[in-house]
C-alpha atoms as a PDB file:
ATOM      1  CA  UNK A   1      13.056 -22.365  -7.060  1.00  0.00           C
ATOM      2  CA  UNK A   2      11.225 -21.778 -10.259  1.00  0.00           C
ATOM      3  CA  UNK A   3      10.998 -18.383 -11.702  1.00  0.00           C
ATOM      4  CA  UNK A   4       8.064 -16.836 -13.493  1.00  0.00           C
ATOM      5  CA  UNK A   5      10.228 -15.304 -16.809  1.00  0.00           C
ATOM      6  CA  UNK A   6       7.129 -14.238 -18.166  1.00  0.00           C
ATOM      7  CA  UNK A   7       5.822 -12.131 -15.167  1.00  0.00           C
ATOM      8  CA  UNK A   8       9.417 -10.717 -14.959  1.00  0.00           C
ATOM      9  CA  UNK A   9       9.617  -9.906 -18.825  1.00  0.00           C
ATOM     10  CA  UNK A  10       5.925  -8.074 -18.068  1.00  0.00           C
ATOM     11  CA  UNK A  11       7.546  -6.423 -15.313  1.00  0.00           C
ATOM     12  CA  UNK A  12      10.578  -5.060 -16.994  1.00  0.00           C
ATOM     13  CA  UNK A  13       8.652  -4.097 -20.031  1.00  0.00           C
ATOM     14  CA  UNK A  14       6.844  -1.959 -17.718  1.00  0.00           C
ATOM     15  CA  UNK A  15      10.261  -0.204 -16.497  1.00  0.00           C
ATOM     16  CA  UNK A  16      10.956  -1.708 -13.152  1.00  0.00           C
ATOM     17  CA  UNK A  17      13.774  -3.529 -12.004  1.00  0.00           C
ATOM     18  CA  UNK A  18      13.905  -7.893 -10.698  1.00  0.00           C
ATOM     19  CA  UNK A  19      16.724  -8.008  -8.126  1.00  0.00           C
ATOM     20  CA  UNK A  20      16.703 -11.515  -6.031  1.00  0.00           C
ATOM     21  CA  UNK A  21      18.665 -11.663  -3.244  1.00  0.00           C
ATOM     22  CA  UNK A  22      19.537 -13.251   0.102  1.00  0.00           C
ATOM     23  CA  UNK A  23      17.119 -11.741   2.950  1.00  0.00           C
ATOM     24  CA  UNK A  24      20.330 -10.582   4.987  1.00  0.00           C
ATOM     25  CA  UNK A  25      21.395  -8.459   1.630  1.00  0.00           C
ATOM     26  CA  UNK A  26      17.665  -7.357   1.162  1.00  0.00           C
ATOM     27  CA  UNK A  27      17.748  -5.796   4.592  1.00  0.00           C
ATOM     28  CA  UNK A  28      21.341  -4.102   4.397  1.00  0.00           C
ATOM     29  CA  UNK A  29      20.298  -2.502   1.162  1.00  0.00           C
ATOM     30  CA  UNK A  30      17.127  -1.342   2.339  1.00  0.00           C
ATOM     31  CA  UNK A  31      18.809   0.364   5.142  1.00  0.00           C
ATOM     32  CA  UNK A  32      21.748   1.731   3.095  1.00  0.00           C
ATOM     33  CA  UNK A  33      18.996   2.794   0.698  1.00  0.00           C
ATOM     34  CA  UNK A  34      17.282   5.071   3.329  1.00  0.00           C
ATOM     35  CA  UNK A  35      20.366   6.609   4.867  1.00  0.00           C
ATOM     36  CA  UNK A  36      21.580   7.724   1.479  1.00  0.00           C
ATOM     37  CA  UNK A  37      18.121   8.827   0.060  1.00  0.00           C
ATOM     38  CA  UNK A  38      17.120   6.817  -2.752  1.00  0.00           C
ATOM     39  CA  UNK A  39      14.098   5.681  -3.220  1.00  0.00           C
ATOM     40  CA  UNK A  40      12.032   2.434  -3.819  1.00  0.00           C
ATOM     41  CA  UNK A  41       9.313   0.103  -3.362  1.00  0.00           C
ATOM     42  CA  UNK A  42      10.312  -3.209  -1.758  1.00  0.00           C
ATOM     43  CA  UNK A  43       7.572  -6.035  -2.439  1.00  0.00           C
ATOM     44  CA  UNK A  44       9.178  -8.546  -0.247  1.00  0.00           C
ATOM     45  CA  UNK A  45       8.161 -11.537   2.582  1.00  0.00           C
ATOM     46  CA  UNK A  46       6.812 -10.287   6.156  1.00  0.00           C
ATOM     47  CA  UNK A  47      10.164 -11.746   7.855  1.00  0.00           C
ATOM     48  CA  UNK A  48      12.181  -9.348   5.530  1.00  0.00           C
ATOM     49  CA  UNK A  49       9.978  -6.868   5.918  1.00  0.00           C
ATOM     50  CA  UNK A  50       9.616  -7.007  10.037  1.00  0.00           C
ATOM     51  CA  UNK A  51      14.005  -7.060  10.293  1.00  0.00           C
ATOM     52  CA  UNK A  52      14.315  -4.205   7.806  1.00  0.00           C
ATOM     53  CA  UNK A  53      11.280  -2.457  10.419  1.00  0.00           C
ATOM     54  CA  UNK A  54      13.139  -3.845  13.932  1.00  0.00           C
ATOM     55  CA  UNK A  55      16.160  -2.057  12.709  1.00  0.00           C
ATOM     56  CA  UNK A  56      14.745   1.186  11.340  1.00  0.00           C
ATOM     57  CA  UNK A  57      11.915   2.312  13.640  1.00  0.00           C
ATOM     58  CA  UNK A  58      14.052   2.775  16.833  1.00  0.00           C
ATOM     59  CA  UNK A  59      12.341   3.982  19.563  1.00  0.00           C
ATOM     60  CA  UNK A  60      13.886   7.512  18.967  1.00  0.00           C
ATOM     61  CA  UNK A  61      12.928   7.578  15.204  1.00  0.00           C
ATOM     62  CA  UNK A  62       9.424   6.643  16.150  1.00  0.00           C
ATOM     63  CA  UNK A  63       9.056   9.467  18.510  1.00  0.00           C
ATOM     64  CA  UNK A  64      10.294  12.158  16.121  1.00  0.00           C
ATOM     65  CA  UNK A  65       8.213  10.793  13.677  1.00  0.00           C
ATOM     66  CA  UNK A  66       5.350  11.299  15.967  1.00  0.00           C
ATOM     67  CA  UNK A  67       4.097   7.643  15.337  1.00  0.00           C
ATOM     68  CA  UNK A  68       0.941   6.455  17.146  1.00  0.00           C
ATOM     69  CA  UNK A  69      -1.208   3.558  17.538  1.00  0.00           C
ATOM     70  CA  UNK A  70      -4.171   4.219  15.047  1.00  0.00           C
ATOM     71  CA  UNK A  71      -7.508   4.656  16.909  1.00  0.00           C
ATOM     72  CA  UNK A  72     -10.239   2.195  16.954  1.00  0.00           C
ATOM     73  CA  UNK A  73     -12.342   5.049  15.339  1.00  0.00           C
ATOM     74  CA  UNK A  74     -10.192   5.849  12.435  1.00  0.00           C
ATOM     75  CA  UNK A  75      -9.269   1.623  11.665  1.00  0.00           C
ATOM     76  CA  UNK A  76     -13.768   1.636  11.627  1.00  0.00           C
ATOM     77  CA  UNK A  77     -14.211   4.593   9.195  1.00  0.00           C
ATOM     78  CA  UNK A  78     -11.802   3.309   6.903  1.00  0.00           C
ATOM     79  CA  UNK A  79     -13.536  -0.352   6.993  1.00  0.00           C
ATOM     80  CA  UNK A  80     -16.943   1.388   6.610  1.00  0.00           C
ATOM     81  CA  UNK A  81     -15.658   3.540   3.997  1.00  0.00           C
ATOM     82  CA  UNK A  82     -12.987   1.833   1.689  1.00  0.00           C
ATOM     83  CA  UNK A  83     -13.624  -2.230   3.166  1.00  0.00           C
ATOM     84  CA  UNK A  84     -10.092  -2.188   4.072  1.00  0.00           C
ATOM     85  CA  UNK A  85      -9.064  -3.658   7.708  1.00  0.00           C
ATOM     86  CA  UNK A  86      -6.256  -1.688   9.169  1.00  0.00           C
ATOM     87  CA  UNK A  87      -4.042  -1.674  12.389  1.00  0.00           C
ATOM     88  CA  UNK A  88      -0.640  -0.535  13.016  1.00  0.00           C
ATOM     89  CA  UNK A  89       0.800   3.388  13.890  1.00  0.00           C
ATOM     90  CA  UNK A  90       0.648   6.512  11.880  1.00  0.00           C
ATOM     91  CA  UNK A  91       1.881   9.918  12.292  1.00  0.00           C
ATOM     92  CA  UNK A  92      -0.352  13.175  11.755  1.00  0.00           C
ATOM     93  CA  UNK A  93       0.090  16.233   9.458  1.00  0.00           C
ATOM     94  CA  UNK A  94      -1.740  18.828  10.278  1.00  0.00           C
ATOM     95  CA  UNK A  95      -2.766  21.165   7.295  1.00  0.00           C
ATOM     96  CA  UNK A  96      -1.181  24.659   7.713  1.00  0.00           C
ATOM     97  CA  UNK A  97      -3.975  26.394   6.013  1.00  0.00           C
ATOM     98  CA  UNK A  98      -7.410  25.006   7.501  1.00  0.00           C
ATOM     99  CA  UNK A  99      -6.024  22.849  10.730  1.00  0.00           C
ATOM    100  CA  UNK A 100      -7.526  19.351   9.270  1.00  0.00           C
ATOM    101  CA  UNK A 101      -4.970  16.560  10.373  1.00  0.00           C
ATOM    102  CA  UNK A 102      -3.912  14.249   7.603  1.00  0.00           C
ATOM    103  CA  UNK A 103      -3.509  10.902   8.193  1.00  0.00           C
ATOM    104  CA  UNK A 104      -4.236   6.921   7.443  1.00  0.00           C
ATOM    105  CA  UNK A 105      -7.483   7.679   6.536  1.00  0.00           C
ATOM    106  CA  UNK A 106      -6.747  10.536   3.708  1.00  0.00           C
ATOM    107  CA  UNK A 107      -3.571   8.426   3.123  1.00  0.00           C
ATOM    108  CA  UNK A 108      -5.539   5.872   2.051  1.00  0.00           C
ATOM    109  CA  UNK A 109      -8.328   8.003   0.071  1.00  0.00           C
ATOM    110  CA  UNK A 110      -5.713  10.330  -1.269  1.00  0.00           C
ATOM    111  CA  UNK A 111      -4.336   6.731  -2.529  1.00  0.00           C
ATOM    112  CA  UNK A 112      -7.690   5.887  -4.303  1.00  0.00           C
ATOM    113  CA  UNK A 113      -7.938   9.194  -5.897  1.00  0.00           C
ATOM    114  CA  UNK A 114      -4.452   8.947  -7.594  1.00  0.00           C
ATOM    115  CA  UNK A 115      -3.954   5.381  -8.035  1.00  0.00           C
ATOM    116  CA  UNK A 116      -7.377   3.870  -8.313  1.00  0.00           C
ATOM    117  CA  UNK A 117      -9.262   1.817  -5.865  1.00  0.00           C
ATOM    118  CA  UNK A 118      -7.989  -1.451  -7.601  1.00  0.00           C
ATOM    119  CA  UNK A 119      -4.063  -0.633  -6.955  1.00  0.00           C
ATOM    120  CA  UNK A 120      -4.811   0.048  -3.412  1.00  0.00           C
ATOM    121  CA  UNK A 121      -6.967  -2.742  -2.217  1.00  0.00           C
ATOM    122  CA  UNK A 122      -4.592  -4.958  -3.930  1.00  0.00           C
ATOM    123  CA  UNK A 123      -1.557  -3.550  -2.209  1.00  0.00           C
ATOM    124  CA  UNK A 124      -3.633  -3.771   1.466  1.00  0.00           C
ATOM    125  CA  UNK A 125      -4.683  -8.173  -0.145  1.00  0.00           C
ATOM    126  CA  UNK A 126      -0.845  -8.327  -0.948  1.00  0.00           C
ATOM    127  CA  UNK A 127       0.216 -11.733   0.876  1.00  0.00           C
ATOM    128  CA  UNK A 128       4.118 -10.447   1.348  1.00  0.00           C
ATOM    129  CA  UNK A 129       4.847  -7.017   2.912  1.00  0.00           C
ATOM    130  CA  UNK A 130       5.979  -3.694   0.941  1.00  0.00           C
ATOM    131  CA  UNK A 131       7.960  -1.329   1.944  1.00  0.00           C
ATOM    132  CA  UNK A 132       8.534   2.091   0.682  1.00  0.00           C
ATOM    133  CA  UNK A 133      11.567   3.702   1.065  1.00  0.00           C
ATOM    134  CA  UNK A 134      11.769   7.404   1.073  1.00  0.00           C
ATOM    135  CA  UNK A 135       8.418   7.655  -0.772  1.00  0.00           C
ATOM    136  CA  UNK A 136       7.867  10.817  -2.733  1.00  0.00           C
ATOM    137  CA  UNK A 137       3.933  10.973  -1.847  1.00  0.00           C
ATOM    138  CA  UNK A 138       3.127  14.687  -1.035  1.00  0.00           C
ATOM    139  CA  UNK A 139      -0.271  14.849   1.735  1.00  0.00           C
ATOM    140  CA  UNK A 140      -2.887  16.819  -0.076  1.00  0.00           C
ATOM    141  CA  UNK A 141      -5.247  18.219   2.223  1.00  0.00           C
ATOM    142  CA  UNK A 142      -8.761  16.449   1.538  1.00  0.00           C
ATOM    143  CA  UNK A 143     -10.751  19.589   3.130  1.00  0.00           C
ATOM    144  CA  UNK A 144      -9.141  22.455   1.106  1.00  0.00           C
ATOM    145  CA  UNK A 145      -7.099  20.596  -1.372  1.00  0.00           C
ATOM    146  CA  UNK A 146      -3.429  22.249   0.232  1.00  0.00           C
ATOM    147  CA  UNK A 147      -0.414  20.728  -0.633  1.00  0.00           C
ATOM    148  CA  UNK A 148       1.369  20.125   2.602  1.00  0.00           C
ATOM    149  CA  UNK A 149       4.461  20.834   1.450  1.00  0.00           C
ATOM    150  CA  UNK A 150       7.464  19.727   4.656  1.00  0.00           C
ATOM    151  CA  UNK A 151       4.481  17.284   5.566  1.00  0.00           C
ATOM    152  CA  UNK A 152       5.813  13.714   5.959  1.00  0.00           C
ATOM    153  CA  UNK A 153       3.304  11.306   6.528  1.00  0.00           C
ATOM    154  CA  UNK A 154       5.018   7.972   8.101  1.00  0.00           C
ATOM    155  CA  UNK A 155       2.911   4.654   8.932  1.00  0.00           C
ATOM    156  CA  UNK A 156       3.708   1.190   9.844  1.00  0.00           C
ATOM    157  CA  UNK A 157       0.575  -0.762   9.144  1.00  0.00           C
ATOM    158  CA  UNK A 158      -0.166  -4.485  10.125  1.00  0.00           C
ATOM    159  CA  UNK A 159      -1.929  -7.548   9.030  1.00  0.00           C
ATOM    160  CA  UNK A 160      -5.038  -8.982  11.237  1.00  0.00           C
ATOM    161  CA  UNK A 161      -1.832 -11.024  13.026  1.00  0.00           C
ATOM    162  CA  UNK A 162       0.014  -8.625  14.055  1.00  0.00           C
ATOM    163  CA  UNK A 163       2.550  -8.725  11.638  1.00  0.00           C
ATOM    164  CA  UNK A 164       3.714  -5.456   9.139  1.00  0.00           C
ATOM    165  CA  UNK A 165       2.657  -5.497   5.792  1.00  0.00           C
ATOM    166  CA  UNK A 166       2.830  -2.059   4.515  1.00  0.00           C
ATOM    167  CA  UNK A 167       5.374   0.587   5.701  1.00  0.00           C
ATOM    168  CA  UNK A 168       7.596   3.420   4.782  1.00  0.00           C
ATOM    169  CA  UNK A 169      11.450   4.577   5.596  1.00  0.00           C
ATOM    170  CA  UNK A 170      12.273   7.736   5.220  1.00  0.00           C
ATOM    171  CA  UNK A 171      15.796   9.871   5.903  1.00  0.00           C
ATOM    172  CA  UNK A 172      14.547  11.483   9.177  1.00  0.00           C
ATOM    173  CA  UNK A 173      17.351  13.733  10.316  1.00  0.00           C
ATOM    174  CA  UNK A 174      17.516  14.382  14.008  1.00  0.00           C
ATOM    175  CA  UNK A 175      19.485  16.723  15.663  1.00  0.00           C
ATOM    176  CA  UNK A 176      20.409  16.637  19.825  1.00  0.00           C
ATOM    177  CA  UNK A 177      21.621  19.928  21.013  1.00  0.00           C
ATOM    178  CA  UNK A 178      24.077  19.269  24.477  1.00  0.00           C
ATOM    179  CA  UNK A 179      22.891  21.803  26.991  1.00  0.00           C
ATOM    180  CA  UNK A 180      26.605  22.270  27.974  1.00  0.00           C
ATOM    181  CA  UNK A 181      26.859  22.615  24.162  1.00  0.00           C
ATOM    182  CA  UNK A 182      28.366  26.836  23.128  1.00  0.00           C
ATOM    183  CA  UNK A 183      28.039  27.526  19.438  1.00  0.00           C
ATOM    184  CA  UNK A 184      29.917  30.231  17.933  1.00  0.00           C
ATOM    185  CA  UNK A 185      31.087  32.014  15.144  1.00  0.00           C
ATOM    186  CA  UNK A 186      34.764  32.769  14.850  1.00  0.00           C
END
């Protein structure tokens, strides 16, 4: 394997940080990362990417996320409006002030508005997958400009085979109450 010094000097003159590692290391460290609440961006390959997701998104952690297949209507609008395919699951966050839910759509155009339309189409053309862990995006509500502050917006987005390419981990804590279960204060 060759590596590109110059793109990694570019890189690291920006401020980030090259690690290479085996996948198997990639996808322990990803894991650790999210149960101890760091936070990163992981621009790795789609087999990385879809073990670090077949570990994380457990059926119970996708139902207290609230994921959800996106509908055909929203994957349309945000063809028609940004040219960008999309398929995969997203959560909602509803805004507490006006009701509008946030979600892939205003993801994606709060994304635009923040980042630039360049940064975003090129992280939906990226060839591997990213994955953000714990990501520190805040929902802004498009219709009356809220932050939705306790609002965590989670999505697991695919390529046009099926296969993640963009996704998030976050620390989601969940708590089971036993019914038989007596708390008390001594």
């Amino acid at each position: 394997m060759e590596a590109d010094f110059g793109a990694i000097e570019t890189l690291i003159g920006q401020g980030k940080t090259i690690v290479s590692s085996d996948d198997a290391s990639t996808v322990k460290w990803a894991l650790n990362a999210i149960r101890e609440g760091r936070t990163a961006t992981l621009y790795i390959k789609k087999p990385v990417l879809q073990a670090i997701l077949k570990q994380y998104w457990t059926p119970k952690r996708i139902e207290f996320a609230g994921l959800r297949p996106i509908s055909a209507e929203q994957s349309a609008k945000v063809k028609s409006d940004f040219n960008i395919e999309i398929d995969g699951h997203a959560n909602t966050v509803e805004c507490p002030r006006c009701g509008h839910r946030y979600s892939t759509y205003e993801f994606i155009q709060q994304g635009i508005q923040e980042h630039g339309e360049e940064i975003v189409r090129s992280a939906f053309n990226f060839k591997g997958g990213i994955f953000q862990i714990n990501p520190n995006q805040v929902p802004v509500c498009p219709s009356c400009r809220l932050i939705i502050f306790g609002g965590t917006y989670h999505y697991l987005y695919y390529d046009r085979d099926g296969r993640p390419e963009y996704a998030c981990g976050a620390t989601i804590v969940i708590v089971i109450f036993d019914e038989g279960l007596e708390l008390r204060s001594d």
